[in-house]
C-alpha atoms as a PDB file:
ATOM      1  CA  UNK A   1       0.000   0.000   0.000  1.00  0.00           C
ATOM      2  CA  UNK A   2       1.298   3.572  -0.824  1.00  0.00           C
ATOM      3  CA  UNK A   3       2.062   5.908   1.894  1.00  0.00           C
ATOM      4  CA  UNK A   4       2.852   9.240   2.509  1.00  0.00           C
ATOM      5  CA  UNK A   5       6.130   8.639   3.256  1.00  0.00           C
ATOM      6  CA  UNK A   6       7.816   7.270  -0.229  1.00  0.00           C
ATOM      7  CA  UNK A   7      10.885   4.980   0.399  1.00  0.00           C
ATOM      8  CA  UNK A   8      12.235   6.309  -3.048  1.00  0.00           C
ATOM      9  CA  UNK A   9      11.452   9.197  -5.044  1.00  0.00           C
ATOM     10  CA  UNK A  10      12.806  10.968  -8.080  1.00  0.00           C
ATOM     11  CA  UNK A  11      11.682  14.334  -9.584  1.00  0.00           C
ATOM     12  CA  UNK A  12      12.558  15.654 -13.136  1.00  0.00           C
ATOM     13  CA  UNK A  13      14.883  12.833 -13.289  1.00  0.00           C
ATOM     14  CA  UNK A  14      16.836  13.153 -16.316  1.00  0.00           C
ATOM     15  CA  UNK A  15      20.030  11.899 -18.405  1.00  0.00           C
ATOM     16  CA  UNK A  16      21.140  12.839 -21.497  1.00  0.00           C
ATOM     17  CA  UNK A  17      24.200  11.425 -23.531  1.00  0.00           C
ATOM     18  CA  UNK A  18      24.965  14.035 -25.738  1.00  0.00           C
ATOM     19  CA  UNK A  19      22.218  14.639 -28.051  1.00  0.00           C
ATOM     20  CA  UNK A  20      20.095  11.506 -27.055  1.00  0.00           C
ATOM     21  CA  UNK A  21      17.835  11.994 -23.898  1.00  0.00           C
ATOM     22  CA  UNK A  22      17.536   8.447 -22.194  1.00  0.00           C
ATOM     23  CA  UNK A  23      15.273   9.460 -19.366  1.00  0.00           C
ATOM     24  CA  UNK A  24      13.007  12.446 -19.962  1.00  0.00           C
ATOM     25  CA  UNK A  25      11.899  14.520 -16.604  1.00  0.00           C
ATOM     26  CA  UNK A  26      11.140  10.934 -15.170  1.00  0.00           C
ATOM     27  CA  UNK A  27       9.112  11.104 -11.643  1.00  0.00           C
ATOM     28  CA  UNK A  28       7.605   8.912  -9.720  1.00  0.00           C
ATOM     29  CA  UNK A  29       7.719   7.440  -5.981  1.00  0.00           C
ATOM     30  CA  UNK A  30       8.274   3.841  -4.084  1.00  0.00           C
ATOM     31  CA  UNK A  31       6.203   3.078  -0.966  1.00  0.00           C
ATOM     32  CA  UNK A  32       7.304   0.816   1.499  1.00  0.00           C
ATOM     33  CA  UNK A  33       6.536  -2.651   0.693  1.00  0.00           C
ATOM     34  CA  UNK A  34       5.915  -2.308  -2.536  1.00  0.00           C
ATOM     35  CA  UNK A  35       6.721  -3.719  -5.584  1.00  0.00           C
ATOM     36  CA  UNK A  36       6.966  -0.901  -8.922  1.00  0.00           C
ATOM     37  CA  UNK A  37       7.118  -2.377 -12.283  1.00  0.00           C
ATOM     38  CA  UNK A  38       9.267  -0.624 -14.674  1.00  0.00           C
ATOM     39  CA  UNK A  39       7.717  -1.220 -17.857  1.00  0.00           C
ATOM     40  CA  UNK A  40       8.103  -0.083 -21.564  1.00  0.00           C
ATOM     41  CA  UNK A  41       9.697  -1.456 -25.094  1.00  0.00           C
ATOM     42  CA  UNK A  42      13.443  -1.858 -25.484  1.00  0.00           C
ATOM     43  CA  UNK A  43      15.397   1.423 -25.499  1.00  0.00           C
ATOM     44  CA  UNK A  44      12.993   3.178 -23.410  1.00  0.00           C
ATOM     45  CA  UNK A  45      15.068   4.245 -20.530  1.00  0.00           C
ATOM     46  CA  UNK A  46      14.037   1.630 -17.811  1.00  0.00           C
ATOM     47  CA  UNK A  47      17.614   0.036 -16.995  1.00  0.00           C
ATOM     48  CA  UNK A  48      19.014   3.716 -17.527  1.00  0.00           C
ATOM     49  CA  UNK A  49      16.678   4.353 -14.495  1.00  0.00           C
ATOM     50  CA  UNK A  50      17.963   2.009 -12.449  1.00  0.00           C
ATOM     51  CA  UNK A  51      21.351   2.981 -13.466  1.00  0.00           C
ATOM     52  CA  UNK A  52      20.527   6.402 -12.196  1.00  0.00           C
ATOM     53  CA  UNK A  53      19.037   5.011  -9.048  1.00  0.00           C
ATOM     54  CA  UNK A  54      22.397   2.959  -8.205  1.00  0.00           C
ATOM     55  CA  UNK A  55      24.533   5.556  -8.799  1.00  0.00           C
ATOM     56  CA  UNK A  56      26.019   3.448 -12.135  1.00  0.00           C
ATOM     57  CA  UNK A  57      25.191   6.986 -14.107  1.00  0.00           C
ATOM     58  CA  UNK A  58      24.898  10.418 -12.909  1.00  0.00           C
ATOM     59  CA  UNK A  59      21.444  12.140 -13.762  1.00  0.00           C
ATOM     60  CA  UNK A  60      22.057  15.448 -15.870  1.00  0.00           C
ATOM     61  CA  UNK A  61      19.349  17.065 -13.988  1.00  0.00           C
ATOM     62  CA  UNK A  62      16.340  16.040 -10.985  1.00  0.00           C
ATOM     63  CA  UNK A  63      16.909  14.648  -8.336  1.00  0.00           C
ATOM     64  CA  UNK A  64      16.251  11.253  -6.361  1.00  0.00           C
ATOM     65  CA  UNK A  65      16.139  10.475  -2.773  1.00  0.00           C
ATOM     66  CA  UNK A  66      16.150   7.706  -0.516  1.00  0.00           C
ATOM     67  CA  UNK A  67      13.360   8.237   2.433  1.00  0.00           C
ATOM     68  CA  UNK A  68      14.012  12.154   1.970  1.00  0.00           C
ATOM     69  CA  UNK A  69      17.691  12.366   1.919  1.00  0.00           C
ATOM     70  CA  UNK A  70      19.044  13.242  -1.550  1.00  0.00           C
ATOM     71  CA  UNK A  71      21.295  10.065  -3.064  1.00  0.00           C
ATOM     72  CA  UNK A  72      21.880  11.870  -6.697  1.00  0.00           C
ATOM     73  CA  UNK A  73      25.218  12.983  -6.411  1.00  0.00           C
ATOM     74  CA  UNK A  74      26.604   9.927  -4.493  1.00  0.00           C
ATOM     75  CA  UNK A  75      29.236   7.217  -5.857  1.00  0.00           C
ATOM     76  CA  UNK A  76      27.605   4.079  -6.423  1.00  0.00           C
ATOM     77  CA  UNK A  77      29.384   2.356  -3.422  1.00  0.00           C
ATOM     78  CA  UNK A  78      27.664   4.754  -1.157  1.00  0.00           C
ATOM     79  CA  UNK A  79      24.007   4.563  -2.384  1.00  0.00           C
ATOM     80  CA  UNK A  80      24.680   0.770  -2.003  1.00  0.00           C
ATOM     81  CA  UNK A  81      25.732   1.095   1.489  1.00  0.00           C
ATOM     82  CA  UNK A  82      22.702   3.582   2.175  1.00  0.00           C
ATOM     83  CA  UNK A  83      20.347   0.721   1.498  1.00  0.00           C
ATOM     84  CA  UNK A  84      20.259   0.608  -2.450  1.00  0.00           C
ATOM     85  CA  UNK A  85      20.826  -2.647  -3.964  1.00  0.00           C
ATOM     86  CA  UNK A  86      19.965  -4.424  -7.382  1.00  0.00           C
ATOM     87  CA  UNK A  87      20.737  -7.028  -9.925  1.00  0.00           C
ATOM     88  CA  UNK A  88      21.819  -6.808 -13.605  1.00  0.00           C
ATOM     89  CA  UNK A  89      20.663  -8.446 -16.452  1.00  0.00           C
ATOM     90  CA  UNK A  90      23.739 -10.180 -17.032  1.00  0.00           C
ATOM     91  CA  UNK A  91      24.385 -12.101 -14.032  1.00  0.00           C
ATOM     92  CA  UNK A  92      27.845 -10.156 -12.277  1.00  0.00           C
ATOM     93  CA  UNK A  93      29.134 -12.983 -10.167  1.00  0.00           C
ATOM     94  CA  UNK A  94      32.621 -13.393  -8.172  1.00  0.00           C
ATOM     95  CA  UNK A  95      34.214 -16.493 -10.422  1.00  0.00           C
ATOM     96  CA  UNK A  96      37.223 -17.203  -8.322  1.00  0.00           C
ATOM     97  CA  UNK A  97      35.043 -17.785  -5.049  1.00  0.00           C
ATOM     98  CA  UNK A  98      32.259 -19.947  -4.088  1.00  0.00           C
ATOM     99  CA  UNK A  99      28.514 -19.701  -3.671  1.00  0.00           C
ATOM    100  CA  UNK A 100      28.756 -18.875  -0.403  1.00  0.00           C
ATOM    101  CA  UNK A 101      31.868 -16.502  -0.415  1.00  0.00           C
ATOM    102  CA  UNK A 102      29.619 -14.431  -3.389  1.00  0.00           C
ATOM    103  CA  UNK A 103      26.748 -14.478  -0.788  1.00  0.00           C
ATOM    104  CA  UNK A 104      29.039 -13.524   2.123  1.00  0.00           C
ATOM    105  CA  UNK A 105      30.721 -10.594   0.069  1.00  0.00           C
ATOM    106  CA  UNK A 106      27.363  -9.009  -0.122  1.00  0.00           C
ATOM    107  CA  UNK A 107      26.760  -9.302   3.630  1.00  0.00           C
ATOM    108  CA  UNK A 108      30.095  -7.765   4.154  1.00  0.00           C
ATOM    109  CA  UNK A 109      29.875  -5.001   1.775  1.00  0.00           C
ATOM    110  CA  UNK A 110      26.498  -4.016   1.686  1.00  0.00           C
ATOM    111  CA  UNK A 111      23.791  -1.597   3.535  1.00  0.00           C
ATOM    112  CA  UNK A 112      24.440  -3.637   7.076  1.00  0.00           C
ATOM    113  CA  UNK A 113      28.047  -5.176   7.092  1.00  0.00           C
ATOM    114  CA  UNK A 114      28.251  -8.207   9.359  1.00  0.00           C
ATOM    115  CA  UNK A 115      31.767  -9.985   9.865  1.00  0.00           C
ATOM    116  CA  UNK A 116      33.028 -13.677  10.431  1.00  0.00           C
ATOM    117  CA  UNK A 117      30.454 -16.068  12.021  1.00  0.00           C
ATOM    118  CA  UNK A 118      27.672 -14.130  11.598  1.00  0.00           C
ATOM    119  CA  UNK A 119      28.280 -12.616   7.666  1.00  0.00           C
ATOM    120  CA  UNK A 120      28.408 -16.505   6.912  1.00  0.00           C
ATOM    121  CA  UNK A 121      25.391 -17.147   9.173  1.00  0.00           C
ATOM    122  CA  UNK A 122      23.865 -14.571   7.090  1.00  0.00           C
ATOM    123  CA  UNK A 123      24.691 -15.801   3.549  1.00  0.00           C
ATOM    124  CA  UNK A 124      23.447 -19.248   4.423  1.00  0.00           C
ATOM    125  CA  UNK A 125      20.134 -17.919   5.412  1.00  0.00           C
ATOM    126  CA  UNK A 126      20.043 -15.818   2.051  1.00  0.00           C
ATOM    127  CA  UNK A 127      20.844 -19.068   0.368  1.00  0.00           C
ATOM    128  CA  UNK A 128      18.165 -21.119   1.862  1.00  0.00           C
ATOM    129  CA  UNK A 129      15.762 -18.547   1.016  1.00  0.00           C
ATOM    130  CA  UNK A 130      16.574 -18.765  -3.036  1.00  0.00           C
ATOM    131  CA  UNK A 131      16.797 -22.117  -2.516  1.00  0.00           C
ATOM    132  CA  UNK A 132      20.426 -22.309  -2.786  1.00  0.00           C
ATOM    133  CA  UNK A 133      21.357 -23.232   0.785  1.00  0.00           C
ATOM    134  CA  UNK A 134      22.741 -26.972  -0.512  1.00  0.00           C
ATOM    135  CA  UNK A 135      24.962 -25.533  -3.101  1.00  0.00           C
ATOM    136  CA  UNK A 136      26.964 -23.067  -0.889  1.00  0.00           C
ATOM    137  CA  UNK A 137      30.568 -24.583  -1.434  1.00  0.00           C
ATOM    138  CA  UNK A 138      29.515 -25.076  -4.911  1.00  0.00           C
ATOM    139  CA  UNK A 139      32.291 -23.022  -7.672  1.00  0.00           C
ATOM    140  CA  UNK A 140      29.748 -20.723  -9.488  1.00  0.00           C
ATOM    141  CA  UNK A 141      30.656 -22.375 -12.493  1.00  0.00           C
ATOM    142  CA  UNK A 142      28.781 -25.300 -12.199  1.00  0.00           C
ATOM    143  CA  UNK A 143      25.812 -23.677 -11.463  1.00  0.00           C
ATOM    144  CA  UNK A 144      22.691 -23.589 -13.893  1.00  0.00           C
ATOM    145  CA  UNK A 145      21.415 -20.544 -15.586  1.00  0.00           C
ATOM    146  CA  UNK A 146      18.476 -19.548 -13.164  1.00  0.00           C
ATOM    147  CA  UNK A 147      20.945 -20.433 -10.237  1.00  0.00           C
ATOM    148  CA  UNK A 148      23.605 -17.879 -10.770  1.00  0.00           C
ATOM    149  CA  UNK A 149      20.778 -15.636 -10.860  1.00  0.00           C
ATOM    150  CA  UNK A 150      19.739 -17.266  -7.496  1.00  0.00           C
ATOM    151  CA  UNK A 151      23.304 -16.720  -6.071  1.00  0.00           C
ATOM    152  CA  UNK A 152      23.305 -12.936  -7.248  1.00  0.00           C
ATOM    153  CA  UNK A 153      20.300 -12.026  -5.747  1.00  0.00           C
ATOM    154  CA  UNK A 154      20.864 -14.118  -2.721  1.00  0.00           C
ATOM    155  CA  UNK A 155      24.055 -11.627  -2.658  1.00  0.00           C
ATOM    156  CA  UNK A 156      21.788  -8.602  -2.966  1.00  0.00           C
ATOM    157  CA  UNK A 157      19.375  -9.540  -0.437  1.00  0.00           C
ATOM    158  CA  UNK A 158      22.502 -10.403   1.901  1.00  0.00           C
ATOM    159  CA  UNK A 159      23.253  -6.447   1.851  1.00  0.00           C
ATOM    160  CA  UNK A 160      19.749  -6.287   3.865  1.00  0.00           C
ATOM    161  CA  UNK A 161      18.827  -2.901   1.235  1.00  0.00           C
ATOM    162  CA  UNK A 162      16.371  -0.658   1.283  1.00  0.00           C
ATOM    163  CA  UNK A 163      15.249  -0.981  -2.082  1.00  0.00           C
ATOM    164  CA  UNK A 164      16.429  -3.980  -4.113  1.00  0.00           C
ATOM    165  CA  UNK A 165      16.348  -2.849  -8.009  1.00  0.00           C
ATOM    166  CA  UNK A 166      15.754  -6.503 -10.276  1.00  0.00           C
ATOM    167  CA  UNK A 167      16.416  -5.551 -13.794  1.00  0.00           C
ATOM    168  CA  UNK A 168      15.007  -8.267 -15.946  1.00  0.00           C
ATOM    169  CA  UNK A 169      15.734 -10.587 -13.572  1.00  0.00           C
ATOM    170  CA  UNK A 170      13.411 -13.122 -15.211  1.00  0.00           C
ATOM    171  CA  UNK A 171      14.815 -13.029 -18.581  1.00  0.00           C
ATOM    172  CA  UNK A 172      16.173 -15.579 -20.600  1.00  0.00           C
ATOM    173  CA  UNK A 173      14.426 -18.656 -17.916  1.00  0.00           C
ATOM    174  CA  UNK A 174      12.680 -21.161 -19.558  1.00  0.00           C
ATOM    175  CA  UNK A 175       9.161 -21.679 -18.813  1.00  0.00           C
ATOM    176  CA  UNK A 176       9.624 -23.798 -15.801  1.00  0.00           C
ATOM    177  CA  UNK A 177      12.404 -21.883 -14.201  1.00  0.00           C
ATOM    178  CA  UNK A 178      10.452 -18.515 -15.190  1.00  0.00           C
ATOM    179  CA  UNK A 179       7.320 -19.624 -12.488  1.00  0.00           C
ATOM    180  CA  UNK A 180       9.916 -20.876  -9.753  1.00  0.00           C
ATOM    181  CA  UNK A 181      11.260 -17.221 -10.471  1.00  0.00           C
ATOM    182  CA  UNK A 182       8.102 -15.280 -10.210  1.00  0.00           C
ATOM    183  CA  UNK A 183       7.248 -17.641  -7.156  1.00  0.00           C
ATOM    184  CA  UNK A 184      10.821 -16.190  -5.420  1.00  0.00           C
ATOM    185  CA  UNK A 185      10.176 -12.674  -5.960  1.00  0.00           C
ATOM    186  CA  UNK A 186       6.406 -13.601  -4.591  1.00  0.00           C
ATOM    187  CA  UNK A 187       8.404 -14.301  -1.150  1.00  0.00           C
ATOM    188  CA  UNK A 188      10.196 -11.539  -1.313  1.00  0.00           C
ATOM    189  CA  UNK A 189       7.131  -9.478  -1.876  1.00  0.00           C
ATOM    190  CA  UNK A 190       5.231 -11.235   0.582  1.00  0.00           C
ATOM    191  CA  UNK A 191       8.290 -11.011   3.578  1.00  0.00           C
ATOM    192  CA  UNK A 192       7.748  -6.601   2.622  1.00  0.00           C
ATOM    193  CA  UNK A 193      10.629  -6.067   0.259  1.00  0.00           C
ATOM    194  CA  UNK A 194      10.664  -2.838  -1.083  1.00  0.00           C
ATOM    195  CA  UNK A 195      11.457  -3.585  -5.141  1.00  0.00           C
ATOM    196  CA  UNK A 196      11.754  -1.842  -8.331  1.00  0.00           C
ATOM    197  CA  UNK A 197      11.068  -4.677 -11.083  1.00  0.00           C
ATOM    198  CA  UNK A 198      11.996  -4.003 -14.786  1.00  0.00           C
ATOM    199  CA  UNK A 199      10.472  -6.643 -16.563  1.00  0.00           C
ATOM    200  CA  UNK A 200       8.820  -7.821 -20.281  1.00  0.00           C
ATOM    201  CA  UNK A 201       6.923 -10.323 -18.524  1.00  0.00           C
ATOM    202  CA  UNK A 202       3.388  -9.774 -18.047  1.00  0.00           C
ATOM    203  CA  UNK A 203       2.213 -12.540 -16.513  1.00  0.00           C
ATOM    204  CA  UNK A 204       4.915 -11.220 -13.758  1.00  0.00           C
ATOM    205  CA  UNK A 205       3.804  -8.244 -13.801  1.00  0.00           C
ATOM    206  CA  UNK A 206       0.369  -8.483 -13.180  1.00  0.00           C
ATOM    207  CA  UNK A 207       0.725 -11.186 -10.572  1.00  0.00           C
ATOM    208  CA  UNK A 208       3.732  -9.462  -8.504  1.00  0.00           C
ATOM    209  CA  UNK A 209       3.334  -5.517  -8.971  1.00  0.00           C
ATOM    210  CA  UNK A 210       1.420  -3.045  -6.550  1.00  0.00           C
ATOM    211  CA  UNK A 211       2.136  -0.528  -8.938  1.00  0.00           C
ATOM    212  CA  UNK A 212       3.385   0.678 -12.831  1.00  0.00           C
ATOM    213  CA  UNK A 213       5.456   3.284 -14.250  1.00  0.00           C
ATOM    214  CA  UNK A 214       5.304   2.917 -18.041  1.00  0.00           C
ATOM    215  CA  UNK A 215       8.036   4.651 -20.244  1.00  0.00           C
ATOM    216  CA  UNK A 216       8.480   5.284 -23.856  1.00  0.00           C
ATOM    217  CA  UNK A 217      11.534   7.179 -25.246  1.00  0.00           C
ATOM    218  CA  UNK A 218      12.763   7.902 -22.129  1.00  0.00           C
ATOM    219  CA  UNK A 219       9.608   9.531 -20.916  1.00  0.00           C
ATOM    220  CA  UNK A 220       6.556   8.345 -18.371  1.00  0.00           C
ATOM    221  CA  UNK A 221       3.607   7.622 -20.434  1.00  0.00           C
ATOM    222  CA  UNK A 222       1.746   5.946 -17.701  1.00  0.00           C
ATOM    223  CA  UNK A 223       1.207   4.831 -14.436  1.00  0.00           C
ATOM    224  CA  UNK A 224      -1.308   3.201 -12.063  1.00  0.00           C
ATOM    225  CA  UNK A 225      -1.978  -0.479 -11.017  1.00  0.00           C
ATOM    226  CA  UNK A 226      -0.970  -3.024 -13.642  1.00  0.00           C
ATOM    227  CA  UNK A 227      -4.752  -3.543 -15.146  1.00  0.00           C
ATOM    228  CA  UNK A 228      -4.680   0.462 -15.112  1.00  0.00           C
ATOM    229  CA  UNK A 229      -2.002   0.448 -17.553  1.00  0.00           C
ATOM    230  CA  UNK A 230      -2.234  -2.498 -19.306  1.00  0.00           C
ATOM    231  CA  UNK A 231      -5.518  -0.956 -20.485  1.00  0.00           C
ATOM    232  CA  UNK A 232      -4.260   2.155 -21.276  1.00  0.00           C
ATOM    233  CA  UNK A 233      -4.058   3.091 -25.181  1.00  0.00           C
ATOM    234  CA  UNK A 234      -1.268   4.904 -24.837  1.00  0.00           C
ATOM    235  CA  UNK A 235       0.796   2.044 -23.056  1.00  0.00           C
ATOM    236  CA  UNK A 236      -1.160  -0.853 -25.795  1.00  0.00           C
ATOM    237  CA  UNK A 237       0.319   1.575 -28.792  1.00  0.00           C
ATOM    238  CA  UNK A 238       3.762   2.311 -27.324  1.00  0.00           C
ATOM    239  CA  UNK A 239       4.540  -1.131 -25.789  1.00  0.00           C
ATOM    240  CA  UNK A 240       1.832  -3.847 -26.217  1.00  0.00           C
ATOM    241  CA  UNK A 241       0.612  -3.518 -29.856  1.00  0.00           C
ATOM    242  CA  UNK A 242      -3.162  -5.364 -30.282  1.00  0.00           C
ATOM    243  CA  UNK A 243      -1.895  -8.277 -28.001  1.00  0.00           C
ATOM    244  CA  UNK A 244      -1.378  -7.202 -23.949  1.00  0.00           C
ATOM    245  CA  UNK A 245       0.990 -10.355 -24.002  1.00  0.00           C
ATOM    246  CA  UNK A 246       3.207  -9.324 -26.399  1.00  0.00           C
END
């Protein structure tokens, strides 16, 4: 449910490369506990979003703040440590260590560091909760497809953030490994994660999202609950075509 107390906001958020405007005078706000889809064709801005969220890329202009405090201006590493946290479409592990030392690095890096006993303590609980907990001395190379995804949002979660940013975390899963991983992010929803989700998948989208922000050429064209603007004209001519599925 939204409150008035947004966990993240931006206003007139904004980056330009060069001529090209990625993100247009982008606002919108992130109650606590709930889950935003980031929604729109490819090349529309959303993972430039995140990218100005996480402190990957400066905005050019607007601003963005983490329960009220301004986080715009901040290296990445420090909007991490301030409770922002999030995944990348292609999987970033560690390669040299194992499951559990990826897991442990977020824990000891992240928004609440813990050390020794209790970061591993921590990583193995992260684990078992993306089903991962048997694999822990595991060498990320021997792991599946869906399960390096497992281990690098195990690693996320590890950081205990804020505001956990999945960008397209469900891409590229075959069908049976895409509903185990819209049943995961359903537990994290359910246990009050705060999330940004940038997704294609509608079917994950309608069944995971509080809320929408739709974007087309780097500008919002929509928002509202997910039937709200999946039945928008706008959004069906910009993103969905004549086929909400597509």
């Amino acid at each position: 449910m939204r409150t008035d107390a947004p966990v993240l906001s931006l206003r007139g958020a904004t980056k330009r490369f060069g001529g090209l405007v990625a993100v247009n005078d982008l606002d919108f706000d992130v109650a606590e506990h709930e889950v935003m889809g980031l929604i729109g064709p490819n090349g529309s801005g959303k993972s430039t979003t995140l990218n100005l969220i996480s402190g990957a890329l400066p905005p050019t202009s607007g601003g963005i703040a983490l329960r009220g405090t301004p986080i715009e201006n901040l290296p990445a590493q420090e909007i991490a440590r301030k409770g922002v946290a999030r995944t990348f479409q292609l999987v970033r592990l560690l390669p040299s260590m194992s499951v559990l030392d990826n897991v442990r690095a977020g824990a000891v890096f992240g928004h609440r560091r813990r050390w020794g006993a209790e970061a591993e303590t921590h990583a193995l609980r992260m684990l078992k909760l993306v089903g991962l907990d048997r694999r822990a001395h595991a060498h990320t190379g021997e792991l599946t497809y869906i399960d390096t995804k497992r281990v690098e949002l195990a690693r996320v979660l590890a950081s205990d953030p804020e505001v956990l940013l999945l960008d397209e975390w469900l891409a590229g899963l075959n069908p049976t490994e895409l509903e185990e991983g819209i049943a995961l992010i359903r537990r994290l929803r359910d246990d009050g994660r705060t999330i940004v989700l940038v997704e294609h998948v509608m079917d994950a989208i309608r069944s995971l999202c509080d809320a929408c922000v739709v974007m087309s050429s780097g500008a919002k064209i929509a928002e509202g609950t997910p039937d709200e603007v999946l039945s928008d004209p706008e959004v069906i001519r910009a993103y969905l075509g004549d086929d909400d599925d597509a």
